[in-house]
PDB file of N, CA and C in Angstrom:
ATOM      1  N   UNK A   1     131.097  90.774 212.624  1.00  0.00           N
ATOM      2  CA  UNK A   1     130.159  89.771 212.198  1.00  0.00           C
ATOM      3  C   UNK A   1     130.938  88.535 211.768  1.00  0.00           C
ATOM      4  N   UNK A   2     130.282  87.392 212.338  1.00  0.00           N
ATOM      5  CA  UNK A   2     131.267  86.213 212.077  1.00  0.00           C
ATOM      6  C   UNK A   2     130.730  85.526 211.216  1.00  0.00           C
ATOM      7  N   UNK A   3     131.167  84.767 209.731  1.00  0.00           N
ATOM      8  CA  UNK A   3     130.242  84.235 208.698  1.00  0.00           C
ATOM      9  C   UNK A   3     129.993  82.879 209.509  1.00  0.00           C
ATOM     10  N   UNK A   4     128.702  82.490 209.380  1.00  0.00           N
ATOM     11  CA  UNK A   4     127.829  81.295 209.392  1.00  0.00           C
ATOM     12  C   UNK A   4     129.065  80.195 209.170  1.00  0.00           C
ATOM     13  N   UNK A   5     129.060  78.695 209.454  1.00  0.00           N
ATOM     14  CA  UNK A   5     129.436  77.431 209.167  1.00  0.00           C
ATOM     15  C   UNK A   5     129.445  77.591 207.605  1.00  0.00           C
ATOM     16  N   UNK A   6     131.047  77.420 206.401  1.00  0.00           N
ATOM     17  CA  UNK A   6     129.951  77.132 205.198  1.00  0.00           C
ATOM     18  C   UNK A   6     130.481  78.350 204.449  1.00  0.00           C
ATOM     19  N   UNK A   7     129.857  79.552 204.916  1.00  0.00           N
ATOM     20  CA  UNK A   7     129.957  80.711 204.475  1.00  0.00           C
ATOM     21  C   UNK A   7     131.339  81.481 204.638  1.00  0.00           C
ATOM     22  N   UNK A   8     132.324  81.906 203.755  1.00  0.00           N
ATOM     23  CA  UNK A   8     132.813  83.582 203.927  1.00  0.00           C
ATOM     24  C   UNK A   8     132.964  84.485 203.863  1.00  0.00           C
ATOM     25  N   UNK A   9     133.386  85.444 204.011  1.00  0.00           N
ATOM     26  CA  UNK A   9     133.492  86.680 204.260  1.00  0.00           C
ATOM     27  C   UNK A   9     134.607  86.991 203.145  1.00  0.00           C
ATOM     28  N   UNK A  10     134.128  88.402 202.493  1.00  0.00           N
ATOM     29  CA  UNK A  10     135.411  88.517 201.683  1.00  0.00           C
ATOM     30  C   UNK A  10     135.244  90.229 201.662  1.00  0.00           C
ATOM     31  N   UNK A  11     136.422  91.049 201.302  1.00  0.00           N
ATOM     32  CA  UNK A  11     136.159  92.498 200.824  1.00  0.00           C
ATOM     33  C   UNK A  11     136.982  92.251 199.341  1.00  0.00           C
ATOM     34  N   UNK A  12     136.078  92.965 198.751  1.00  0.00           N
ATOM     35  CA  UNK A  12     136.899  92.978 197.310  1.00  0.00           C
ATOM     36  C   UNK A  12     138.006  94.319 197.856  1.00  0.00           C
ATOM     37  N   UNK A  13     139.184  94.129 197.590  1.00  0.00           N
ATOM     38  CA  UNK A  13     140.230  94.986 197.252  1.00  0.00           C
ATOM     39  C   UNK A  13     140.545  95.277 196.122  1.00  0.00           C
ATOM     40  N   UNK A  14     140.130  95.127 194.859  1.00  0.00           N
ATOM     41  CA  UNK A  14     140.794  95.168 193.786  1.00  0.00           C
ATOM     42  C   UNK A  14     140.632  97.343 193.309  1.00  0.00           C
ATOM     43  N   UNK A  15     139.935  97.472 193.572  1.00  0.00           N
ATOM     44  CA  UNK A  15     140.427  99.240 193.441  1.00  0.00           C
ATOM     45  C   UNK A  15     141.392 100.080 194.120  1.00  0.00           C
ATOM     46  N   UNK A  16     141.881  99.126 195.502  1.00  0.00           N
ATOM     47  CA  UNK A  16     142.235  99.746 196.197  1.00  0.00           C
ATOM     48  C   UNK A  16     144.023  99.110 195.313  1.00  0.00           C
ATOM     49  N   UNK A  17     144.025  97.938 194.968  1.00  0.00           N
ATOM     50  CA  UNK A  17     145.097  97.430 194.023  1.00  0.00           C
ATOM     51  C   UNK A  17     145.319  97.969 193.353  1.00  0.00           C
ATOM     52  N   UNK A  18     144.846  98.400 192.326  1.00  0.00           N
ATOM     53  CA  UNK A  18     144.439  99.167 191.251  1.00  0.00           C
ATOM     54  C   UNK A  18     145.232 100.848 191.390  1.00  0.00           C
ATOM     55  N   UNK A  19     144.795 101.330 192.335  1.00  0.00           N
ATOM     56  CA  UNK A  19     145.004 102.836 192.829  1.00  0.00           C
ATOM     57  C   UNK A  19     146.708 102.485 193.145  1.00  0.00           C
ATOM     58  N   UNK A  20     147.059 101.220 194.194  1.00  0.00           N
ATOM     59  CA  UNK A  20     148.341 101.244 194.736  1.00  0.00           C
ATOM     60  C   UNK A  20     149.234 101.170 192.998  1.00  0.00           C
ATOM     61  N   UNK A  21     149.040  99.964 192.200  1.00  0.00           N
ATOM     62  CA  UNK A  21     149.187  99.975 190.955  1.00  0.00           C
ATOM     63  C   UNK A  21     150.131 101.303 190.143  1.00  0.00           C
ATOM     64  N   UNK A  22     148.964 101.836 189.897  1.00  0.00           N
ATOM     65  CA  UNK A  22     148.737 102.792 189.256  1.00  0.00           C
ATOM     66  C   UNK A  22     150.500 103.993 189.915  1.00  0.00           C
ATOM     67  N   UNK A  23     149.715 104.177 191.431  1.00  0.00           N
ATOM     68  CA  UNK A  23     150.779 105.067 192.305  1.00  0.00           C
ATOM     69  C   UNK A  23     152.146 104.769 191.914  1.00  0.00           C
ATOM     70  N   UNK A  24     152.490 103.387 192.018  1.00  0.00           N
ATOM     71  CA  UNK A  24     153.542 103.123 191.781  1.00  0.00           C
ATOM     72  C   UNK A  24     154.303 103.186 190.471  1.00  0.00           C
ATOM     73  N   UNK A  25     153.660 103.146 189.281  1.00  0.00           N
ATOM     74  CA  UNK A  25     154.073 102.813 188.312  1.00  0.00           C
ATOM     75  C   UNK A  25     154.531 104.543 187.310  1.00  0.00           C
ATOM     76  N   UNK A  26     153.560 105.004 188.134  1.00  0.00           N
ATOM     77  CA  UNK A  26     153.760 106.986 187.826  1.00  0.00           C
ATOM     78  C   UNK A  26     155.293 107.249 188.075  1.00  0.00           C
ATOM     79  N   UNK A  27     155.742 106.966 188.975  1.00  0.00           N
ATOM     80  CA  UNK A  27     157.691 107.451 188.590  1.00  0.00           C
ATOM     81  C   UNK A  27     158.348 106.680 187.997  1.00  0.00           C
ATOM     82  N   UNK A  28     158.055 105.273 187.457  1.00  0.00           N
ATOM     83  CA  UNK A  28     158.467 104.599 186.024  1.00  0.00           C
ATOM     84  C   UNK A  28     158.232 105.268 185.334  1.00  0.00           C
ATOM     85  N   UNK A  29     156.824 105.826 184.839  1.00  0.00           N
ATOM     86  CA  UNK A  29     156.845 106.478 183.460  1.00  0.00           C
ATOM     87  C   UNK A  29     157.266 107.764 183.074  1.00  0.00           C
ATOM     88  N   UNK A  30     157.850 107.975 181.824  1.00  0.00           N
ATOM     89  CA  UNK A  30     158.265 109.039 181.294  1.00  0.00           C
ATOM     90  C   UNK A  30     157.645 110.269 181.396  1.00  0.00           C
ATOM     91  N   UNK A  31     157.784 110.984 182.152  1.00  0.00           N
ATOM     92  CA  UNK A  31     156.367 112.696 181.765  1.00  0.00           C
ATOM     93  C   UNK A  31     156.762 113.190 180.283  1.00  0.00           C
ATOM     94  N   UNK A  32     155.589 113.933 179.475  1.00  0.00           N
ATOM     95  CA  UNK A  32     156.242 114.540 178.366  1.00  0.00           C
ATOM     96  C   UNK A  32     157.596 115.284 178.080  1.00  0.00           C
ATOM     97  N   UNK A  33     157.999 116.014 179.316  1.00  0.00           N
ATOM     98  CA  UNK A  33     158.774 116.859 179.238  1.00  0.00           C
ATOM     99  C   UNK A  33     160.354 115.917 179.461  1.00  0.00           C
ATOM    100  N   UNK A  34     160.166 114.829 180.545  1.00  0.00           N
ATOM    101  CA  UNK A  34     161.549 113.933 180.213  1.00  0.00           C
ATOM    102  C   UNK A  34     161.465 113.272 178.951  1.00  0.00           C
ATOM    103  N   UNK A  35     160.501 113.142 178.203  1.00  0.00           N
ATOM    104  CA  UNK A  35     160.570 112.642 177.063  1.00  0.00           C
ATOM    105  C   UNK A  35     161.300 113.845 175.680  1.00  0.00           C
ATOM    106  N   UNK A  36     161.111 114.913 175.949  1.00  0.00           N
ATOM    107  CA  UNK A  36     161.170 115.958 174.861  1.00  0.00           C
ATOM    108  C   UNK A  36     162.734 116.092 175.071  1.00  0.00           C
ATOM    109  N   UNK A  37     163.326 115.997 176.581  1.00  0.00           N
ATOM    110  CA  UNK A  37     164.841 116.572 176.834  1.00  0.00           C
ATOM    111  C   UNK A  37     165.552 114.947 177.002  1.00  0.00           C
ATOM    112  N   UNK A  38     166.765 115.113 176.128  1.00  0.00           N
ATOM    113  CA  UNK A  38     167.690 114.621 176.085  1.00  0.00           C
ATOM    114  C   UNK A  38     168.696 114.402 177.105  1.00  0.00           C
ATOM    115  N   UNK A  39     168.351 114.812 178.375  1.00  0.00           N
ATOM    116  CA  UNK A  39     169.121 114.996 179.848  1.00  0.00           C
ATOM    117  C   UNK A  39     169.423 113.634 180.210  1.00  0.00           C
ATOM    118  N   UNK A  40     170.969 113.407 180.182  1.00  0.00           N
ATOM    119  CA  UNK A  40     171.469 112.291 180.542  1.00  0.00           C
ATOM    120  C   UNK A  40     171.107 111.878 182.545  1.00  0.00           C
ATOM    121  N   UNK A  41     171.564 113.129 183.088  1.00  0.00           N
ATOM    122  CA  UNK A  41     171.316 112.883 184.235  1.00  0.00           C
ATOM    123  C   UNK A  41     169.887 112.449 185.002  1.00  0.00           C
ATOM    124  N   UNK A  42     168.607 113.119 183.670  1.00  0.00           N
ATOM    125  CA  UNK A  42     167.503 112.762 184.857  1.00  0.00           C
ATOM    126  C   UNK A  42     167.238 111.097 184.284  1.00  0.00           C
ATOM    127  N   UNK A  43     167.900 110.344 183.030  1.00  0.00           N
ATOM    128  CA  UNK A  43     168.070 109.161 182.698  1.00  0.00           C
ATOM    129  C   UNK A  43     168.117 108.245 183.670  1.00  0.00           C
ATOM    130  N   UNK A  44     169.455 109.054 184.017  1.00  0.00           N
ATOM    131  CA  UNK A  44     170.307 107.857 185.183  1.00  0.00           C
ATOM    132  C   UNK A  44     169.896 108.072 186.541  1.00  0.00           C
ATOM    133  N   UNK A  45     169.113 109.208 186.730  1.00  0.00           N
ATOM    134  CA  UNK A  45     168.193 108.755 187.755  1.00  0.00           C
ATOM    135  C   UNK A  45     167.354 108.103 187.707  1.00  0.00           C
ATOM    136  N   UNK A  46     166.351 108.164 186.929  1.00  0.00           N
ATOM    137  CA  UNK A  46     165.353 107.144 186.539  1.00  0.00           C
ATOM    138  C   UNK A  46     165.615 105.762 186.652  1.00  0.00           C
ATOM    139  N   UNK A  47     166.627 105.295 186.294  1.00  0.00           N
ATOM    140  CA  UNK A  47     167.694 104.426 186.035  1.00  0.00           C
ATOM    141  C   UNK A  47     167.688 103.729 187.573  1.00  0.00           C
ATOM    142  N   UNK A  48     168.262 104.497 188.122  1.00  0.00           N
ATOM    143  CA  UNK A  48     168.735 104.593 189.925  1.00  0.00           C
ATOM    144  C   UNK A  48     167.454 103.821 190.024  1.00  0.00           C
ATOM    145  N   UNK A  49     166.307 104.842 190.276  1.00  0.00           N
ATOM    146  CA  UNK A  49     165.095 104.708 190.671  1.00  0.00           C
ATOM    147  C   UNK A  49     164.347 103.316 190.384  1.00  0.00           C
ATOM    148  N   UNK A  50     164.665 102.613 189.700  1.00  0.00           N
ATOM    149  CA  UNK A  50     163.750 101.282 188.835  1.00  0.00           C
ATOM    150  C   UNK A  50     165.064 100.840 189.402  1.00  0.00           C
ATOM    151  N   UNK A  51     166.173 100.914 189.947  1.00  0.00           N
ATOM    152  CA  UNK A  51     166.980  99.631 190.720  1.00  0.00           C
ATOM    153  C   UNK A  51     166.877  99.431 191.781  1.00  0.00           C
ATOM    154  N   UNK A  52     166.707 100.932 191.978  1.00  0.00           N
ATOM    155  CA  UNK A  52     166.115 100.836 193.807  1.00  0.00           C
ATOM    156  C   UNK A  52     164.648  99.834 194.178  1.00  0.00           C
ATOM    157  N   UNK A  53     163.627 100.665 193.337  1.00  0.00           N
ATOM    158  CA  UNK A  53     162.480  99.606 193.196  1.00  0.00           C
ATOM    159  C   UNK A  53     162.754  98.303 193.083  1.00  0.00           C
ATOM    160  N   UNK A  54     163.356  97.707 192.570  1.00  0.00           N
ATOM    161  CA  UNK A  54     163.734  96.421 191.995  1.00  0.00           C
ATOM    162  C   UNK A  54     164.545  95.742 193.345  1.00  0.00           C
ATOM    163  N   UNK A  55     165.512  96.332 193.732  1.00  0.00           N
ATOM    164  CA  UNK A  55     166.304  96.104 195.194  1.00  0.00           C
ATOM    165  C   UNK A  55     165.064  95.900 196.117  1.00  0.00           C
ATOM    166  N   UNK A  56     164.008  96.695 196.539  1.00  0.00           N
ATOM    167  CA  UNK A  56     163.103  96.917 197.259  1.00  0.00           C
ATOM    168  C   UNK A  56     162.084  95.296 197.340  1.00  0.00           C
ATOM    169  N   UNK A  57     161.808  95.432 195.905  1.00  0.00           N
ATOM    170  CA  UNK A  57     161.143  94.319 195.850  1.00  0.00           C
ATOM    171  C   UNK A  57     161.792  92.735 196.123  1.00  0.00           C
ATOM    172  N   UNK A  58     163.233  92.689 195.871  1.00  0.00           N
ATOM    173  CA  UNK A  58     163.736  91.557 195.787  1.00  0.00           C
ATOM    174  C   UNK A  58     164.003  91.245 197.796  1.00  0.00           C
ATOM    175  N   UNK A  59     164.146  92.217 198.181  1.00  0.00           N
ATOM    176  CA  UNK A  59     164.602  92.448 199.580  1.00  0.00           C
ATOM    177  C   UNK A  59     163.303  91.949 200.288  1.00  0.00           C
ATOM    178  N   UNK A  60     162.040  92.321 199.910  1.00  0.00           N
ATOM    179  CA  UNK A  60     161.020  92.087 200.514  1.00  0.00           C
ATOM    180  C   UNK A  60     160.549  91.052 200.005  1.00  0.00           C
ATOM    181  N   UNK A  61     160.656  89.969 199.102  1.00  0.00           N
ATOM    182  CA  UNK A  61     160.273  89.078 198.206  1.00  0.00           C
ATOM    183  C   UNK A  61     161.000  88.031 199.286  1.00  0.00           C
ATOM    184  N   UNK A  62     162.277  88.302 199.446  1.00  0.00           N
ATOM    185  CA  UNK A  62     163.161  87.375 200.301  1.00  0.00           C
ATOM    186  C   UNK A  62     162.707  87.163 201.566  1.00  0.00           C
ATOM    187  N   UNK A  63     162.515  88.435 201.997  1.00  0.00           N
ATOM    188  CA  UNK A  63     161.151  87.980 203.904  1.00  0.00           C
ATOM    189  C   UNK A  63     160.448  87.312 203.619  1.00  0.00           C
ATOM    190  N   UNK A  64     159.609  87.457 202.514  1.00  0.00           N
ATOM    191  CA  UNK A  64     158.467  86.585 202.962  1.00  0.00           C
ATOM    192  C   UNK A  64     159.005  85.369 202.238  1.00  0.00           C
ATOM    193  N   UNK A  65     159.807  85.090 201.615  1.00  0.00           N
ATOM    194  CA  UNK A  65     160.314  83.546 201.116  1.00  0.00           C
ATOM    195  C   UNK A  65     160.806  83.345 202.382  1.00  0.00           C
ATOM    196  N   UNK A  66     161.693  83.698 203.346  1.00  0.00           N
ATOM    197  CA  UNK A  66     161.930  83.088 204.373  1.00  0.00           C
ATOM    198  C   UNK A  66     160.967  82.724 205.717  1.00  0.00           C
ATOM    199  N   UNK A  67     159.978  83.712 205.829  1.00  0.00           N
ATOM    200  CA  UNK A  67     158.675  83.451 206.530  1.00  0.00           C
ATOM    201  C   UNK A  67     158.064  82.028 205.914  1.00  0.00           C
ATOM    202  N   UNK A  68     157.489  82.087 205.019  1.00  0.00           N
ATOM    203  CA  UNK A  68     157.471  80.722 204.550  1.00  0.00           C
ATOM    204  C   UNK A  68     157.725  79.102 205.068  1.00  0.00           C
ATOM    205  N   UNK A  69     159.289  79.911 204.443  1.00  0.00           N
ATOM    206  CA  UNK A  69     160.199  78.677 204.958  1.00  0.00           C
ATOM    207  C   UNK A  69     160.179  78.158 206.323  1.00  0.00           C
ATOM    208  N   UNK A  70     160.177  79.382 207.268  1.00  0.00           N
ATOM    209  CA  UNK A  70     159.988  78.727 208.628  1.00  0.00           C
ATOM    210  C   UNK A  70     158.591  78.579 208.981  1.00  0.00           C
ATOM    211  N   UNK A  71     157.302  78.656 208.547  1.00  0.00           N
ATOM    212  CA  UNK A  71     156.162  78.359 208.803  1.00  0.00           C
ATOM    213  C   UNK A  71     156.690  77.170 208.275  1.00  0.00           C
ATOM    214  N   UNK A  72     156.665  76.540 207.717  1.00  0.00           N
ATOM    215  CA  UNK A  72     156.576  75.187 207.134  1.00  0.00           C
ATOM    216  C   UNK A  72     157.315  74.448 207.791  1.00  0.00           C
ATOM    217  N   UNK A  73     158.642  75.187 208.505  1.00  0.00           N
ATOM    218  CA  UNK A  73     159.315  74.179 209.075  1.00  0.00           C
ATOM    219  C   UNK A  73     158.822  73.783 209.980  1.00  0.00           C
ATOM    220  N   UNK A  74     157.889  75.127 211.065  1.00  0.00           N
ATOM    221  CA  UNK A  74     157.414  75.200 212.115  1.00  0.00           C
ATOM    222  C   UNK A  74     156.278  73.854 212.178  1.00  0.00           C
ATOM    223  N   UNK A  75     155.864  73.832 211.062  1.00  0.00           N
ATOM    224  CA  UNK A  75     154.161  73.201 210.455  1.00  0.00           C
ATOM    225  C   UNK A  75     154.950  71.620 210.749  1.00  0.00           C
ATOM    226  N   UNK A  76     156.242  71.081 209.874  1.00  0.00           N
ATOM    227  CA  UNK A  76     156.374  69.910 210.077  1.00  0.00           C
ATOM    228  C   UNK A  76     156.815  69.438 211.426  1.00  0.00           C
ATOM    229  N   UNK A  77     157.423  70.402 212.092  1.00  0.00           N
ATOM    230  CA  UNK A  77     157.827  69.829 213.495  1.00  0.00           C
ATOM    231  C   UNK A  77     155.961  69.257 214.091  1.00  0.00           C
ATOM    232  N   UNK A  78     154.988  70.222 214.278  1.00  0.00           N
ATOM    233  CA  UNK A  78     154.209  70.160 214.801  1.00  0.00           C
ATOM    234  C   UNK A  78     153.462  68.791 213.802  1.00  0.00           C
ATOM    235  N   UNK A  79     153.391  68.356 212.937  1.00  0.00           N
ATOM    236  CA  UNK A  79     152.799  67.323 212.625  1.00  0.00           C
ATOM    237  C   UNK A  79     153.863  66.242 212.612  1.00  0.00           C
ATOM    238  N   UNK A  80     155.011  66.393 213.253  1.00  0.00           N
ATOM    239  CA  UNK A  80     155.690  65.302 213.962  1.00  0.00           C
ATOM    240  C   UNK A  80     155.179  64.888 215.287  1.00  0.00           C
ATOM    241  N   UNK A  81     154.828  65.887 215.966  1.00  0.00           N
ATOM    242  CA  UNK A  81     154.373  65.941 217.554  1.00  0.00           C
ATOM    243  C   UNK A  81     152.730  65.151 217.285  1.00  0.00           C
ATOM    244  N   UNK A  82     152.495  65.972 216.568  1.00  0.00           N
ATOM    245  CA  UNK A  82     150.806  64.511 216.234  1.00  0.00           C
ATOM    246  C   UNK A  82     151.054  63.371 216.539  1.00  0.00           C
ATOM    247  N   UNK A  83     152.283  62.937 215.441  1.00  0.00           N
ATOM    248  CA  UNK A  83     152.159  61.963 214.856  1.00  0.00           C
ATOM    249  C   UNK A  83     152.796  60.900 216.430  1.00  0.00           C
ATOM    250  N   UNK A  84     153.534  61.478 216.943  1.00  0.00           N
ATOM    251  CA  UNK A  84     153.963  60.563 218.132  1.00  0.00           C
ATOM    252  C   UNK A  84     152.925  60.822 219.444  1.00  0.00           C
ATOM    253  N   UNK A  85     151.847  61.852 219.245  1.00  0.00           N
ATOM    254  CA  UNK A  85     151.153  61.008 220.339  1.00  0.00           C
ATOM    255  C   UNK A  85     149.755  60.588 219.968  1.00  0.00           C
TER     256      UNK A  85
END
């Protein structure tokens, strides 16, 4: 269905945000039982784990900063080409 002149179309996503959210943030948090034990090693995994995440995000943060970058570059060439004919 194509919206009318005027009109758009939208789906709310925000539960489906919400759920991804949520998913993700469950092996950040502490379970009771890593909380009760003093275990250096499952620390420094945890540790690992929130750098990896963090690597993940910065890695993919950088595509689309560079997508960007070349849409825009792409964008000014083409409103150069307007502009000369």
């Amino acid at each position: 269905m194509h919206p009318r002149s005027g009109q758009y179309s939208y789906r709310d996503r925000t539960q489906e945000f919400l759920t991804v959210a949520e998913r993700l943030r469950k092996p950040l948090s502490s379970s009771p039982h890593a909380q009760s034990s003093n275990n250096v090693g499952s620390k420094q995994e945890g540790l690992k784990s929130a750098v990896n995440i963090q690597s993940e995000f910065s890695a993919r943060a950088s595509r689309i900063g560079l997508g960007i970058y070349q849409m825009s570059q792409k964008l000014t060439k083409l409103a150069k080409c307007k502009i000369q004919t």
